[in-house]
N, C-alpha and C. Protein backbone atom coordinates (compact mmCIF):
# COMPACT_ATOMS: atom_id res chain seq x y z
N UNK A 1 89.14 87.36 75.77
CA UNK A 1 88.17 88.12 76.54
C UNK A 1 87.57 87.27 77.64
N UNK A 2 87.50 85.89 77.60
CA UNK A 2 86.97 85.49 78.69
C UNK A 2 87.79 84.89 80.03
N UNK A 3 89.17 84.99 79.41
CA UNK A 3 89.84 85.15 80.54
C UNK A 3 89.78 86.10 81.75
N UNK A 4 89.45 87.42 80.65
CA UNK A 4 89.41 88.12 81.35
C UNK A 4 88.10 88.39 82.34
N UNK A 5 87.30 88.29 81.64
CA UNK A 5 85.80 88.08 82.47
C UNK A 5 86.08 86.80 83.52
N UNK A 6 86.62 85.85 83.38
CA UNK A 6 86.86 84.81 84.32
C UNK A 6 87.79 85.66 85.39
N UNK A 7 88.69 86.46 85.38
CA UNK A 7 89.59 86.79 86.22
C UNK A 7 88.96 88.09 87.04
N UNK A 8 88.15 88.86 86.31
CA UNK A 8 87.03 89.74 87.04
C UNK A 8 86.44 89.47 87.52
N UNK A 9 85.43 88.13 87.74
CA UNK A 9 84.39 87.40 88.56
C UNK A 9 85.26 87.33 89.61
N UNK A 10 86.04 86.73 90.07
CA UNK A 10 86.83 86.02 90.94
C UNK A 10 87.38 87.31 91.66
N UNK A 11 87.52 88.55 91.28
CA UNK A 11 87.67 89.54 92.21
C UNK A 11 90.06 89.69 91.73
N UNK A 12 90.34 88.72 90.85
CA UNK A 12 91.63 88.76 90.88
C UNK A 12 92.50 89.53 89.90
N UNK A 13 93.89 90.38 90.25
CA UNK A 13 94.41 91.11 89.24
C UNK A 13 95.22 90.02 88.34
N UNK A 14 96.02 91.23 87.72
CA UNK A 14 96.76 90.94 86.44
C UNK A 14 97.65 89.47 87.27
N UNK A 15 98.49 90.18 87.91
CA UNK A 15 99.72 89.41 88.50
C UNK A 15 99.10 88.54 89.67
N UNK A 16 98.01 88.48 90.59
CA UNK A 16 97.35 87.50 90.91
C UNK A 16 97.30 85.94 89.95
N UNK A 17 96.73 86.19 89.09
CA UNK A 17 96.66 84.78 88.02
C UNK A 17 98.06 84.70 87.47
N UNK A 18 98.39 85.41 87.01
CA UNK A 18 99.96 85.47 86.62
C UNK A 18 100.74 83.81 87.80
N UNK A 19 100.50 84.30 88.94
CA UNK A 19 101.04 83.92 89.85
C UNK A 19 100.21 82.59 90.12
N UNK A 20 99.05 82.41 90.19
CA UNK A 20 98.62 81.38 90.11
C UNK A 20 98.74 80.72 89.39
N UNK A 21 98.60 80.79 88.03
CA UNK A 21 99.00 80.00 87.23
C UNK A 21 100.59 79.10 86.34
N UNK A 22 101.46 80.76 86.86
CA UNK A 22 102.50 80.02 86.66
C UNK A 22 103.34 80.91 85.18
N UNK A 23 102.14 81.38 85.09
CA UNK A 23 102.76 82.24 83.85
C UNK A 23 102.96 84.13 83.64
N UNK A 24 103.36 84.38 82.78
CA UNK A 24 103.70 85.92 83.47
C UNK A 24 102.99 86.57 83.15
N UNK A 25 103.01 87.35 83.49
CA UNK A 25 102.15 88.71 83.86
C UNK A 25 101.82 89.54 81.77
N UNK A 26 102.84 89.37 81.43
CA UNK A 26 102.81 89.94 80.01
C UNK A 26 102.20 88.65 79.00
N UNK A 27 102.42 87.80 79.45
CA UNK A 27 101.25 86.40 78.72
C UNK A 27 99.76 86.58 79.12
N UNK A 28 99.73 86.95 80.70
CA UNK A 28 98.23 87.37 80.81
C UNK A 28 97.65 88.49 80.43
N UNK A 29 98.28 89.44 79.77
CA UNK A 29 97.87 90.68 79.26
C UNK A 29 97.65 90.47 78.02
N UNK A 30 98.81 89.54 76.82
CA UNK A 30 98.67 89.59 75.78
C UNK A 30 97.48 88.15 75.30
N UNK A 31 97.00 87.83 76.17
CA UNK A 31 96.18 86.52 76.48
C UNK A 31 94.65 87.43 76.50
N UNK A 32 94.37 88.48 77.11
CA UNK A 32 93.25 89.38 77.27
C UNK A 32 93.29 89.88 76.47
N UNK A 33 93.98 90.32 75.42
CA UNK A 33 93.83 91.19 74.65
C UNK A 33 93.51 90.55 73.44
N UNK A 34 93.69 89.06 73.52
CA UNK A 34 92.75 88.48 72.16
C UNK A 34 94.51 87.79 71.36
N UNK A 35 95.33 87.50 71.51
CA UNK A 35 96.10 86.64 71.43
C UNK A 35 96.09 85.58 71.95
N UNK A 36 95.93 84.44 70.92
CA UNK A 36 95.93 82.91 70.66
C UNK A 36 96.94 82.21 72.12
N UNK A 37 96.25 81.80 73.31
CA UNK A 37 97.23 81.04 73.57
C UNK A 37 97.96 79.61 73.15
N UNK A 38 99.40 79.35 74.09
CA UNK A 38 99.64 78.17 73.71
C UNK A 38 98.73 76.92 74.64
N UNK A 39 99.01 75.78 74.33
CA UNK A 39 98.27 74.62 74.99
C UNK A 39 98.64 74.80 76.19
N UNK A 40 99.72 74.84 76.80
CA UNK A 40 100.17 74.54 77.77
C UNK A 40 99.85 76.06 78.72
N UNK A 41 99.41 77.23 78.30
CA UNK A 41 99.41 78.50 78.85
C UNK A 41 97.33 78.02 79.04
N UNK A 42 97.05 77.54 78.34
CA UNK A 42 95.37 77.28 78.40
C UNK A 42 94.71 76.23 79.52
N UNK A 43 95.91 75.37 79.21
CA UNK A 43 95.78 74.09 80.53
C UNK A 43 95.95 74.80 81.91
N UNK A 44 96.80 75.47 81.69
CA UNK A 44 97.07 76.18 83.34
C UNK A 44 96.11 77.25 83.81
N UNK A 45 95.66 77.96 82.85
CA UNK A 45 94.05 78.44 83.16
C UNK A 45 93.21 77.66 83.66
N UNK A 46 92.73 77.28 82.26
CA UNK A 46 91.99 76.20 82.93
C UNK A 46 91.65 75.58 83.93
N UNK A 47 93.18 74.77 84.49
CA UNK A 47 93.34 74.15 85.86
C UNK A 47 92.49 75.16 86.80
N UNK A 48 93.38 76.22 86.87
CA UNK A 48 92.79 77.64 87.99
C UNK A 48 91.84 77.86 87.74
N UNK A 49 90.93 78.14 86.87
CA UNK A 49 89.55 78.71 86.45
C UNK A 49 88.51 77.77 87.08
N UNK A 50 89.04 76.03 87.20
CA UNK A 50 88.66 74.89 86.99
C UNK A 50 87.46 75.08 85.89
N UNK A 51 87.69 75.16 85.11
CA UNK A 51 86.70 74.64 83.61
C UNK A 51 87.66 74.08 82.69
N UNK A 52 86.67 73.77 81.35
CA UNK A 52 87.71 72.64 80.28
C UNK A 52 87.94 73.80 79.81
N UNK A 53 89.40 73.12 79.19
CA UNK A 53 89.84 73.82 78.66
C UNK A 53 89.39 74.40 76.98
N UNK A 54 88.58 73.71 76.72
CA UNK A 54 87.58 74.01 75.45
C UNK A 54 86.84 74.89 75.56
N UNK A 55 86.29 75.59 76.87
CA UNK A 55 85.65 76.87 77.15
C UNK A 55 86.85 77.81 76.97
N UNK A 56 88.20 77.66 77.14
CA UNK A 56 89.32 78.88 76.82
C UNK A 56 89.61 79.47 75.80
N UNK A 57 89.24 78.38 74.78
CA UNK A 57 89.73 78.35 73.34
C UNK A 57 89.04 78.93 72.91
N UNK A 58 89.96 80.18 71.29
CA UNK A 58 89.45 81.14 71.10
C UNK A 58 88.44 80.22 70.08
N UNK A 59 87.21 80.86 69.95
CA UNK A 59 86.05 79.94 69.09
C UNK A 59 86.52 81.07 67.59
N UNK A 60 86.29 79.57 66.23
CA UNK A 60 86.93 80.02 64.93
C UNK A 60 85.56 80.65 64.53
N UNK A 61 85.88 82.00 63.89
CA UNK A 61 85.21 82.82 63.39
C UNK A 61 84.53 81.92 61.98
N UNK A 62 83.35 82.43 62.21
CA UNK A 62 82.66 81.92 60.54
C UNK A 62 82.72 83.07 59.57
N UNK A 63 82.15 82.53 58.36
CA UNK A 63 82.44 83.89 57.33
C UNK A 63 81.00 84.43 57.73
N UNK A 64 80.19 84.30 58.38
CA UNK A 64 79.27 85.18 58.37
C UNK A 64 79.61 85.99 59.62
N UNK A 65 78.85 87.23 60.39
CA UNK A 65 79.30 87.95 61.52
C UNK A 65 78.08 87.54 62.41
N UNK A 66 78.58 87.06 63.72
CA UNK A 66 77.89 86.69 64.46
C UNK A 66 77.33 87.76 64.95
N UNK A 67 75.83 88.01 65.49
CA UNK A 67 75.76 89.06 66.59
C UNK A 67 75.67 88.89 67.47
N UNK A 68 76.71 90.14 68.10
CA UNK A 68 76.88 90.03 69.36
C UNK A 68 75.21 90.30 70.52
N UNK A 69 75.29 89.18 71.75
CA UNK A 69 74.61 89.83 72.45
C UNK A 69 73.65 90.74 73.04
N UNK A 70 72.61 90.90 73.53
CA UNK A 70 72.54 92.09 74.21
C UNK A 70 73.23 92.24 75.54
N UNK A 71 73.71 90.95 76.23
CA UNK A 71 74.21 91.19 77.79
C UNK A 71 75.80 91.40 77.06
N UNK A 72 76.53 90.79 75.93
CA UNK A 72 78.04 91.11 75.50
C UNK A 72 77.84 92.21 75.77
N UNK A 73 76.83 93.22 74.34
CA UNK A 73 77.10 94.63 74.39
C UNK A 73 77.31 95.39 75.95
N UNK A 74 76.21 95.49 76.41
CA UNK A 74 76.29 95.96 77.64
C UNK A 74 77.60 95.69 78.48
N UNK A 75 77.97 94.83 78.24
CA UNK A 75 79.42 94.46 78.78
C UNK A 75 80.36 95.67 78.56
N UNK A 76 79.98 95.32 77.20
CA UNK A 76 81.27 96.23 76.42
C UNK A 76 81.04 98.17 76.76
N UNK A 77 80.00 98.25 76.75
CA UNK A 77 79.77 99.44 76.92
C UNK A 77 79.81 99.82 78.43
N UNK A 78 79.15 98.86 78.76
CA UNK A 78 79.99 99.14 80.44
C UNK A 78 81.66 99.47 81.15
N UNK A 79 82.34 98.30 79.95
CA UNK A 79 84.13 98.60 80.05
C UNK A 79 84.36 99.72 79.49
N UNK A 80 83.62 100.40 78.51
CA UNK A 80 84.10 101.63 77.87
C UNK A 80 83.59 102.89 78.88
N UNK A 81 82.85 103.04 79.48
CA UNK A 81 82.22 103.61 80.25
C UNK A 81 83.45 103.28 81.26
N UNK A 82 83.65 102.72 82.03
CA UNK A 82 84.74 102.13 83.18
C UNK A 82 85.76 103.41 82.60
N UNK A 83 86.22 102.70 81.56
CA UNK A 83 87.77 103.34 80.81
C UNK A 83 88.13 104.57 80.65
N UNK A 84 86.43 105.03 80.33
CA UNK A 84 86.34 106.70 80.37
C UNK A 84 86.61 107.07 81.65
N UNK A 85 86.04 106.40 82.29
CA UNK A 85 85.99 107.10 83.94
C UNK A 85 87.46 106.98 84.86
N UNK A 86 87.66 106.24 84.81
CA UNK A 86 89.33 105.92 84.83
C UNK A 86 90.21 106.99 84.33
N UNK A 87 90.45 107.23 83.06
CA UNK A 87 90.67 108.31 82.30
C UNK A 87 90.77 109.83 82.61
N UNK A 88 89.33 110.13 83.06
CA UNK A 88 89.35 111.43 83.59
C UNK A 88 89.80 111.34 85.02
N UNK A 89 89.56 110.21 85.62
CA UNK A 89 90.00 110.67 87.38
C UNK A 89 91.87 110.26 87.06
N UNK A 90 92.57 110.03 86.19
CA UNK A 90 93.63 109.76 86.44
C UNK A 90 93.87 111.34 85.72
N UNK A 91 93.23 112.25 84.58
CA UNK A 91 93.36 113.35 84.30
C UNK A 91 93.37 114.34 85.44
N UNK A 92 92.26 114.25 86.41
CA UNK A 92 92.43 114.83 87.15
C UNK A 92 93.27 115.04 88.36
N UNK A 93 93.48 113.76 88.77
CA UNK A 93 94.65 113.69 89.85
C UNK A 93 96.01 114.07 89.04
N UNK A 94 96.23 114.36 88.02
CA UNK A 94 97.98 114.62 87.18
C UNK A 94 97.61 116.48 87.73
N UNK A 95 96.28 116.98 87.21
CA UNK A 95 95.97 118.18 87.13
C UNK A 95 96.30 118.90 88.83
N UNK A 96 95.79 118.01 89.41
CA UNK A 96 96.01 118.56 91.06
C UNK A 96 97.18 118.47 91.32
N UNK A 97 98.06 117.09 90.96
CA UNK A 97 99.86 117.44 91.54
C UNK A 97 100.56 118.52 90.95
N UNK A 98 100.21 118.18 89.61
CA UNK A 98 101.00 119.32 88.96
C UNK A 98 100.59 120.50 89.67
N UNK A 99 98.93 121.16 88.91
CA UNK A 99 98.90 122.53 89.73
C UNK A 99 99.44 123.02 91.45
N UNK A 100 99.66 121.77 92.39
CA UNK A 100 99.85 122.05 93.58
C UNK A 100 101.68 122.26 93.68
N UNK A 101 102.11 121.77 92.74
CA UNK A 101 103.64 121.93 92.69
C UNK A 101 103.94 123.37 92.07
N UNK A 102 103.38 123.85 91.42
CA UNK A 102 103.42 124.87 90.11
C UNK A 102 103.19 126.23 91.77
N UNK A 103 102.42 125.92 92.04
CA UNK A 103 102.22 127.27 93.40
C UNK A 103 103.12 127.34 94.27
N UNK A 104 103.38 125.84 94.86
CA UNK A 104 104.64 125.76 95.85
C UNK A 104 105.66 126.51 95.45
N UNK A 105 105.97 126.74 93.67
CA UNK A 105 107.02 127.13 92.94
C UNK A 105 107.07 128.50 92.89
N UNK A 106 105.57 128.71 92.69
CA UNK A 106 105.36 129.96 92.58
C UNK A 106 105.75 130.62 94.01
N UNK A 107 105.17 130.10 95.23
CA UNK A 107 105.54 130.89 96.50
C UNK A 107 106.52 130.97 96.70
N UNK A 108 107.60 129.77 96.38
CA UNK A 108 108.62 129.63 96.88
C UNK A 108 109.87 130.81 95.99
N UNK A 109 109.55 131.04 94.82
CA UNK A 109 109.79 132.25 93.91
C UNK A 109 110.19 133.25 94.89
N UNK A 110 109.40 133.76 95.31
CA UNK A 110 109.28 134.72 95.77
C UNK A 110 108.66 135.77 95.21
N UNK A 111 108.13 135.63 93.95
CA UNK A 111 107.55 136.63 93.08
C UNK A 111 105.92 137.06 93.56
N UNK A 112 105.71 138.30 93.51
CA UNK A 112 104.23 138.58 93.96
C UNK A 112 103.29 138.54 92.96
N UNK A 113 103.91 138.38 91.59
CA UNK A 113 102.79 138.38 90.74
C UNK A 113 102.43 136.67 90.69
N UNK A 114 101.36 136.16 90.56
CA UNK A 114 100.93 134.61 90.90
C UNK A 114 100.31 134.18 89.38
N UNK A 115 101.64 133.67 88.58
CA UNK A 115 101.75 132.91 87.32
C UNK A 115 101.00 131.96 87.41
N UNK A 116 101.34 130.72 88.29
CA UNK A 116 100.46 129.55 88.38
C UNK A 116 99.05 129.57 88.06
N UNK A 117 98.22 131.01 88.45
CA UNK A 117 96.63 130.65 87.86
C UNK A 117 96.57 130.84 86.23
N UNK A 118 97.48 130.95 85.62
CA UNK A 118 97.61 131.10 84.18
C UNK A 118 97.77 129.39 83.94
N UNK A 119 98.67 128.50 83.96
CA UNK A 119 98.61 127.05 83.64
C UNK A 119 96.95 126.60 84.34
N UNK A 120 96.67 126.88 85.65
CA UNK A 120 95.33 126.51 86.26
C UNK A 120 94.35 126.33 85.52
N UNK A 121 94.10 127.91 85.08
CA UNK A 121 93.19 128.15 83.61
C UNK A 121 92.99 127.12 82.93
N UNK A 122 94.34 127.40 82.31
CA UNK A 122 94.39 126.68 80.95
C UNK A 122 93.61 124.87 81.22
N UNK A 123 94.70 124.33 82.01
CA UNK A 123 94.22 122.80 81.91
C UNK A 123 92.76 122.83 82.92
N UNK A 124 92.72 123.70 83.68
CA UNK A 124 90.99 123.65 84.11
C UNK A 124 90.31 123.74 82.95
N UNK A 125 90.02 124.27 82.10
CA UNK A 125 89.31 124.09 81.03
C UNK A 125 89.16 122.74 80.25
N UNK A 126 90.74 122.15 80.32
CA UNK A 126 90.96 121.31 79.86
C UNK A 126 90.04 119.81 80.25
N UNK A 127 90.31 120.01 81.98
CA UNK A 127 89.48 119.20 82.88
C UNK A 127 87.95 119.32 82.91
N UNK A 128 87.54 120.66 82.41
CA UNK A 128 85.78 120.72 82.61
C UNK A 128 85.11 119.77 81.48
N UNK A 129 86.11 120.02 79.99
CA UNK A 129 85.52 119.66 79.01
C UNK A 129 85.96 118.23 79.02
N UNK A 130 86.95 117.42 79.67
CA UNK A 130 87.00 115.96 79.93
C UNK A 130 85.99 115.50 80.44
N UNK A 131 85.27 116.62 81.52
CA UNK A 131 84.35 115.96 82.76
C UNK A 131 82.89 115.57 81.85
N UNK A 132 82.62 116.82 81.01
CA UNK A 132 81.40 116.95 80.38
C UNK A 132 81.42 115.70 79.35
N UNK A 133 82.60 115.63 78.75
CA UNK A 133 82.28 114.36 77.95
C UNK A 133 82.54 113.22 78.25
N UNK A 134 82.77 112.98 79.97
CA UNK A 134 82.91 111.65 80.61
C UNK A 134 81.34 111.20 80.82
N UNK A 135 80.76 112.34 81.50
CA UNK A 135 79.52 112.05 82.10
C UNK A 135 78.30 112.84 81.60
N UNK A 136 78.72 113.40 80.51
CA UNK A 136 77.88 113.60 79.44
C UNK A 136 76.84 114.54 79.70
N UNK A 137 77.48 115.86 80.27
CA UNK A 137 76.61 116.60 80.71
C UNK A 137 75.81 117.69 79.94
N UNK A 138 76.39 117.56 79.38
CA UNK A 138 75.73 117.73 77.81
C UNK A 138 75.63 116.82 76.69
N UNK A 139 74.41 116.99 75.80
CA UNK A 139 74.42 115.92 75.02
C UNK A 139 74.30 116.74 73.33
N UNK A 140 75.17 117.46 73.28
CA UNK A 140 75.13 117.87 71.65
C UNK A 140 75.30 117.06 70.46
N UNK A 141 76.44 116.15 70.98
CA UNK A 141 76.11 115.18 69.64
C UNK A 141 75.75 113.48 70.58
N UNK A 142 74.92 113.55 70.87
CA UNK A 142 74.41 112.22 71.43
C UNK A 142 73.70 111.33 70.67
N UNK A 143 73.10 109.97 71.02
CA UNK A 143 72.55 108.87 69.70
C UNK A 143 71.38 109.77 68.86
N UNK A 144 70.91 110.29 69.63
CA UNK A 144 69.52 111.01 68.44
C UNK A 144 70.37 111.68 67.15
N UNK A 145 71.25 112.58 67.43
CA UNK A 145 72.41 113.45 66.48
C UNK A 145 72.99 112.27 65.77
N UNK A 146 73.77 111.23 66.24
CA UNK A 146 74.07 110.20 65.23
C UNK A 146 72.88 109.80 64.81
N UNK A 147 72.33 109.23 64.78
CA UNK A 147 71.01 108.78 64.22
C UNK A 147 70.19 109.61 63.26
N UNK A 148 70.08 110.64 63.52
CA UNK A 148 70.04 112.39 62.02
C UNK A 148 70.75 111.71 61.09
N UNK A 149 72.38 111.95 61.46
CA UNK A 149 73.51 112.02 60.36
C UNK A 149 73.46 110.65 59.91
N UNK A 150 73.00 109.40 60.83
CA UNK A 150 73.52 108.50 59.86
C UNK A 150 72.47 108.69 58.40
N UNK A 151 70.85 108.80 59.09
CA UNK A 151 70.09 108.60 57.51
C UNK A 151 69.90 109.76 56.86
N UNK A 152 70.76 111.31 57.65
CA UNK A 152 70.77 111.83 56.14
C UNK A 152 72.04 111.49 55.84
N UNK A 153 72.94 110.66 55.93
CA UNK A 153 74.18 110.25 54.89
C UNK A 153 73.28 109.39 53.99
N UNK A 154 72.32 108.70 54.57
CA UNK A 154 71.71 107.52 53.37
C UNK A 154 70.69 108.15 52.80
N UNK A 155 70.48 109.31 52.86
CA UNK A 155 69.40 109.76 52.24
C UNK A 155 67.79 109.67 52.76
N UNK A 156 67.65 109.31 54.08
CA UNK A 156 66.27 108.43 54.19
C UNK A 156 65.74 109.99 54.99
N UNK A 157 64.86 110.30 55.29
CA UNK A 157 64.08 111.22 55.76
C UNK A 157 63.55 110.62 57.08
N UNK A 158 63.74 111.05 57.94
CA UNK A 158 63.05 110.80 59.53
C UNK A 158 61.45 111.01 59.55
């Protein structure tokens, strides 16, 4: 993970460092994703990052659970937030080629009855209820609703 935060500061992609460093593109992915590098894949970070290479290294878990952060969390919830959003605008741009091909098809048919707003429908719906639970425009089950269910699972009374 802090490769990766090191490679986000710096404004650089996947295959950017890839390239700087010397190593490929599928080492820097499986390197972000929390796989152990080798010495020689850490040194070459390193070098590029310019820090020691003891800041790369994954730190050994204790048997107790560390807690995380308040600036980690926010991190994290910020990338999940990102991911969502990502998500729906790549949902939506599939929704516009497709539907814009599906009409061309339809005109080009020649048929007067206009099928295409039948698929439209359908994945428009599909797209409203992505949107609402990207950006949360409703909040039916939001933290207060978890927070109900968790203590009546434990029994505790609010």
């Amino acid at each position: 993970m802090i490769v990766r935060k090191l490679r986000l500061q710096r404004g650089w992609s996947q295959e950017q460092l890839a390239t700087l460093t010397g190593l490929s593109i599928r080492t820097i992915q499986r390197i972000e994703r929390g796989q152990n590098p080798g010495l020689d894949s850490l040194m070459a970070l390193a070098a590029v990052f310019e820090v020691p290479v003891s800041e790369l290294q994954p730190r050994q878990e204790s048997t107790m659970q560390q807690p995380i952060s308040p600036l980690e969390e926010q991190e994290q919830i910020a990338l999940a937030n990102v991911r969502d959003l990502k998500g729906f605008y790549n949902h939506l741009i599939h929704y516009v080629i497709v539907i814009s091909l599906l009409f061309v098809i339809n005109l080009l048919s020649g048929s007067d009855y206009w099928w295409a707003f039948w698929p439209m429908l359908g994945w428009g719906i599909g797209i409203i209820s992505h949107a609402v639970n990207v950006f949360e425009l409703f909040s039916f089950f939001g933290p207060e609703w978890e927070k109900r269910q968790v203590e009546k699972r434990l029994g505790r009374r609010l």
